[in-house]
C-alpha atoms as a PDB file:
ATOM      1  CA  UNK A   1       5.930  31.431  -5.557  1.00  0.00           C
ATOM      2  CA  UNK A   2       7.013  31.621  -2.258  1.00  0.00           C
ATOM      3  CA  UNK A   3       6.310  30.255   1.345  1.00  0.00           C
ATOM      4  CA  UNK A   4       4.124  33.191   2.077  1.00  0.00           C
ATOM      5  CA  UNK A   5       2.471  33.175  -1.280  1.00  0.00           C
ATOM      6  CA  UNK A   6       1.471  29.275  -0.589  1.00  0.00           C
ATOM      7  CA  UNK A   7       0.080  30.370   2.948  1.00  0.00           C
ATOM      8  CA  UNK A   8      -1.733  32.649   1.763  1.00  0.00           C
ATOM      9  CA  UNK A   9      -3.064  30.735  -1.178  1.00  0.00           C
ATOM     10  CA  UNK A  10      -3.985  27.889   1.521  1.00  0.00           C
ATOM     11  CA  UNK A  11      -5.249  29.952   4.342  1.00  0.00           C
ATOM     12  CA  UNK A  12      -3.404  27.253   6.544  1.00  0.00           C
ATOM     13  CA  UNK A  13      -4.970  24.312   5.816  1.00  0.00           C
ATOM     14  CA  UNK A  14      -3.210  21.551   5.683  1.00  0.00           C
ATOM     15  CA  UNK A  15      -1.451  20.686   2.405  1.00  0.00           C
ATOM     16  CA  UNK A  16       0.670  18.246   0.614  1.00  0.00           C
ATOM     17  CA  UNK A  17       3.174  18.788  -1.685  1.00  0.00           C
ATOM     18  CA  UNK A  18       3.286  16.247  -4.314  1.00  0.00           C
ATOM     19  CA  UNK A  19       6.443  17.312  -6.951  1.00  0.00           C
ATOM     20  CA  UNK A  20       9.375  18.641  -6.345  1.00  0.00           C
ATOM     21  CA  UNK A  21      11.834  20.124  -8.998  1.00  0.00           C
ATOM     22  CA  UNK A  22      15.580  20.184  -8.468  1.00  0.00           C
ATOM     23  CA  UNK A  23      16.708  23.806  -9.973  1.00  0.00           C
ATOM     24  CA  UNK A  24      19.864  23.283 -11.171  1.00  0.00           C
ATOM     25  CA  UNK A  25      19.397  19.754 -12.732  1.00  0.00           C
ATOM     26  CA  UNK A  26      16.256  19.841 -13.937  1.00  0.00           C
ATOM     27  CA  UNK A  27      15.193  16.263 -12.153  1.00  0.00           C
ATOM     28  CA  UNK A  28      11.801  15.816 -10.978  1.00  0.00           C
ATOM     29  CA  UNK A  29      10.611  13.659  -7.905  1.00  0.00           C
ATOM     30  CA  UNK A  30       6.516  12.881  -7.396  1.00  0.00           C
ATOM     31  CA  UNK A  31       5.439  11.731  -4.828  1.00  0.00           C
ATOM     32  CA  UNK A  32       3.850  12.867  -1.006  1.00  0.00           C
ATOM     33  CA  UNK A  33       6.386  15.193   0.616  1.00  0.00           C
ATOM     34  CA  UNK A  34       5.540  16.463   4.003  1.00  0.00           C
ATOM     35  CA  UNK A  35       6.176  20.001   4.876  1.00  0.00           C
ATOM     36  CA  UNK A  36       9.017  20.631   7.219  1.00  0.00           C
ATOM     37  CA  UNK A  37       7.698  21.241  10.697  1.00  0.00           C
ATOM     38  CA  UNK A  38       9.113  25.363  10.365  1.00  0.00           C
ATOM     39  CA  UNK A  39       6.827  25.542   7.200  1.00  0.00           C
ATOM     40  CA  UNK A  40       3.665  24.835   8.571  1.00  0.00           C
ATOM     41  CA  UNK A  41       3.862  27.235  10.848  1.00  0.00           C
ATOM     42  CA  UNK A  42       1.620  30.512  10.251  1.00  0.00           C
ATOM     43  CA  UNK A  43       4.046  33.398   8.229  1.00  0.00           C
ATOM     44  CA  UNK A  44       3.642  35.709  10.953  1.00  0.00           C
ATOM     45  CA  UNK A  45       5.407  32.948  13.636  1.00  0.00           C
ATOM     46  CA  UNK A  46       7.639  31.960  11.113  1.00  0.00           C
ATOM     47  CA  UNK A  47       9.240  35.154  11.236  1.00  0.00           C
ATOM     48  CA  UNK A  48       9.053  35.203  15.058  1.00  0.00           C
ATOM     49  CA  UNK A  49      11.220  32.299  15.406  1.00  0.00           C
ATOM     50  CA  UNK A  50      13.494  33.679  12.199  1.00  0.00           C
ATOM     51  CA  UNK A  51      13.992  36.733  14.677  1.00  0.00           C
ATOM     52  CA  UNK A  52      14.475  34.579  18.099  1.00  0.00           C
ATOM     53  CA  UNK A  53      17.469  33.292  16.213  1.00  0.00           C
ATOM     54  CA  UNK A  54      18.721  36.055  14.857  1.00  0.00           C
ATOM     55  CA  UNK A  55      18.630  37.636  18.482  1.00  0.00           C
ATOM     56  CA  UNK A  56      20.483  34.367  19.575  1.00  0.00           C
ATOM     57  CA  UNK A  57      17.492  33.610  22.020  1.00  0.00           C
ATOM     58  CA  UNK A  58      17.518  37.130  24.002  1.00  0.00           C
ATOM     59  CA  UNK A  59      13.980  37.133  24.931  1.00  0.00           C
ATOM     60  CA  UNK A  60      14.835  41.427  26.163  1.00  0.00           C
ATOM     61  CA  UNK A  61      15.756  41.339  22.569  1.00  0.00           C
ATOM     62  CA  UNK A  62      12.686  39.961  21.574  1.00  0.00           C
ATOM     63  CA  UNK A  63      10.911  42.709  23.897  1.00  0.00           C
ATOM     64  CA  UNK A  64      12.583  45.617  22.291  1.00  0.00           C
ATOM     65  CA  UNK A  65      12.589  44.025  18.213  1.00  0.00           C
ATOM     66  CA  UNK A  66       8.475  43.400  18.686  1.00  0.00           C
ATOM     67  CA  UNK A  67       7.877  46.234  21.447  1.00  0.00           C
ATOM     68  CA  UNK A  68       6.106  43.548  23.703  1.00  0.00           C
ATOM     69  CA  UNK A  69       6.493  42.579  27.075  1.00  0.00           C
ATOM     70  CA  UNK A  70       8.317  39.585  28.107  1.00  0.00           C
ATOM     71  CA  UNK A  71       5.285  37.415  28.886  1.00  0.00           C
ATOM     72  CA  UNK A  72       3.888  37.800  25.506  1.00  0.00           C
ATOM     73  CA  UNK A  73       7.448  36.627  23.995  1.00  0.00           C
ATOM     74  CA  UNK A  74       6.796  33.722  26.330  1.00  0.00           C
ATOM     75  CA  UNK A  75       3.551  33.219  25.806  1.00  0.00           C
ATOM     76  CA  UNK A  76       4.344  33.113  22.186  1.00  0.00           C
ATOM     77  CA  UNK A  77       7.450  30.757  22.012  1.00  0.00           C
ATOM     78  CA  UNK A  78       4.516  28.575  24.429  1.00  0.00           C
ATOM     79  CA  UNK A  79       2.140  28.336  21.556  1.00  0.00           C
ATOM     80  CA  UNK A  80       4.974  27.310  18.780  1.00  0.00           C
ATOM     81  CA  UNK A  81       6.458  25.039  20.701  1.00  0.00           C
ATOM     82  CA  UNK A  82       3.042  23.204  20.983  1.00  0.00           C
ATOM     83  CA  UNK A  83       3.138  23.236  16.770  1.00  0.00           C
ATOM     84  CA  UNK A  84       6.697  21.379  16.905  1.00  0.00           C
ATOM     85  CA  UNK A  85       8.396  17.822  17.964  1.00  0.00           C
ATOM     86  CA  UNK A  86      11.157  17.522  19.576  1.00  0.00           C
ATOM     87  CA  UNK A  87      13.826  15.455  18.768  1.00  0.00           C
ATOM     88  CA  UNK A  88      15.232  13.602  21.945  1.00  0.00           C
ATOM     89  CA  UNK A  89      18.436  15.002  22.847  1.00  0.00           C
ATOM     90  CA  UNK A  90      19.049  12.523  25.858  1.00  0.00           C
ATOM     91  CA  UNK A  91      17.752   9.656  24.851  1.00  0.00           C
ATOM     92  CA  UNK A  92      18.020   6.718  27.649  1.00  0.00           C
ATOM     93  CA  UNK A  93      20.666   4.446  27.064  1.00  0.00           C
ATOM     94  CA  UNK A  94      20.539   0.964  25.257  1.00  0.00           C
ATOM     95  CA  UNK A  95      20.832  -2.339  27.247  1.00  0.00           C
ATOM     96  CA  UNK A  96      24.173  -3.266  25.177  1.00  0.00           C
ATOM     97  CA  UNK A  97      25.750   1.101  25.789  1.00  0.00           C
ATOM     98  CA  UNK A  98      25.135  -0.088  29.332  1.00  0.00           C
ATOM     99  CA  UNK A  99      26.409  -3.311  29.178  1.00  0.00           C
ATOM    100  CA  UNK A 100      29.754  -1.735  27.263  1.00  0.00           C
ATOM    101  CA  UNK A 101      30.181   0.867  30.275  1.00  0.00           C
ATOM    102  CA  UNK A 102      30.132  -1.738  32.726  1.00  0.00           C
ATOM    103  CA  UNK A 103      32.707  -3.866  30.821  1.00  0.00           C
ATOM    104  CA  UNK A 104      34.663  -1.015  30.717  1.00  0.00           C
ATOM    105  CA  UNK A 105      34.278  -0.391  34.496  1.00  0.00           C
ATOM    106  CA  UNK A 106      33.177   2.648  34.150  1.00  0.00           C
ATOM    107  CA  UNK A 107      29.647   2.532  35.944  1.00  0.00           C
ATOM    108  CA  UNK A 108      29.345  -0.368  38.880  1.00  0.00           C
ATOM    109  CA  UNK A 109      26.961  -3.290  38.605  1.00  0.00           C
ATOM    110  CA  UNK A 110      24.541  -1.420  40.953  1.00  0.00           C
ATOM    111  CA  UNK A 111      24.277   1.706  38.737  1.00  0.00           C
ATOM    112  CA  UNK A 112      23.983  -0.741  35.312  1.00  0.00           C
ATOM    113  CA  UNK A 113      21.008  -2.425  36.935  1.00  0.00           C
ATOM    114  CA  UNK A 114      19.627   1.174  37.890  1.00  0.00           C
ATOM    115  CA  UNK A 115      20.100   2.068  34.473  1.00  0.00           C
ATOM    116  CA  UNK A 116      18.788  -0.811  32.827  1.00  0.00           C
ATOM    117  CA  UNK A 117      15.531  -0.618  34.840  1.00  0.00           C
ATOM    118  CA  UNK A 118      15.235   3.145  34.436  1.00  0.00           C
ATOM    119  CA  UNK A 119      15.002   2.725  30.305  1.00  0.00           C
ATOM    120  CA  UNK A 120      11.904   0.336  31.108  1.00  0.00           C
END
């Protein structure tokens, strides 16, 4: 069965996968597995985002692969975006990353302080 199969089967609600079979060994794990965030997504917008990737993120590609205009590729990436977290790419820094900089001299005393009271 595949992921479209299971979608299908589910009519998007909400499920929980609760074994999981390794092929090529044979071992089995039970337990509650959540579904990756990509998976829970509809099939139709999982193949949207399968074909923003593939186009590298050309949202003219987008425009010409779907034959829409470029607000409704916009519109679209809007409302998956709202189904997904983000992982924190720039998260602030720690009190003791800060305090290492400074010993290093490589921020002032002034801009540590800044720093420290900016991750409050």
């Amino acid at each position: 069965m595949d992921w479209q199969e299971l979608t299908d089967l589910t009519r998007g609600q909400p499920f929980v996968v609760e074994r999981v079979r390794l092929a090529g060994s044979g071992v089995v794990v039970e337990g509650q597995f959540e579904l990756p965030q990509l998976a829970q997504l509809s099939v139709d917008d999982q193949v949207f985002v399968a074909a923003f990737v593939r186009s590298h993120g050309s949202i003219k590609e987008m425009e010409r692969v779907f034959g829409v205009s470029y607000p409704t590729i916009k519109s679209r990436l809007n409302r998956i975006a709202e189904h997904l977290d983000f992982v924190d790419t720039d998260p602030a820094p720690t009190g003791a990353d800060v305090v290492d900089r400074l010993r290093r001299g490589e921020i002032s005393v002034q801009e540590a302080l800044a720093e420290l009271e900016g991750s409050r």
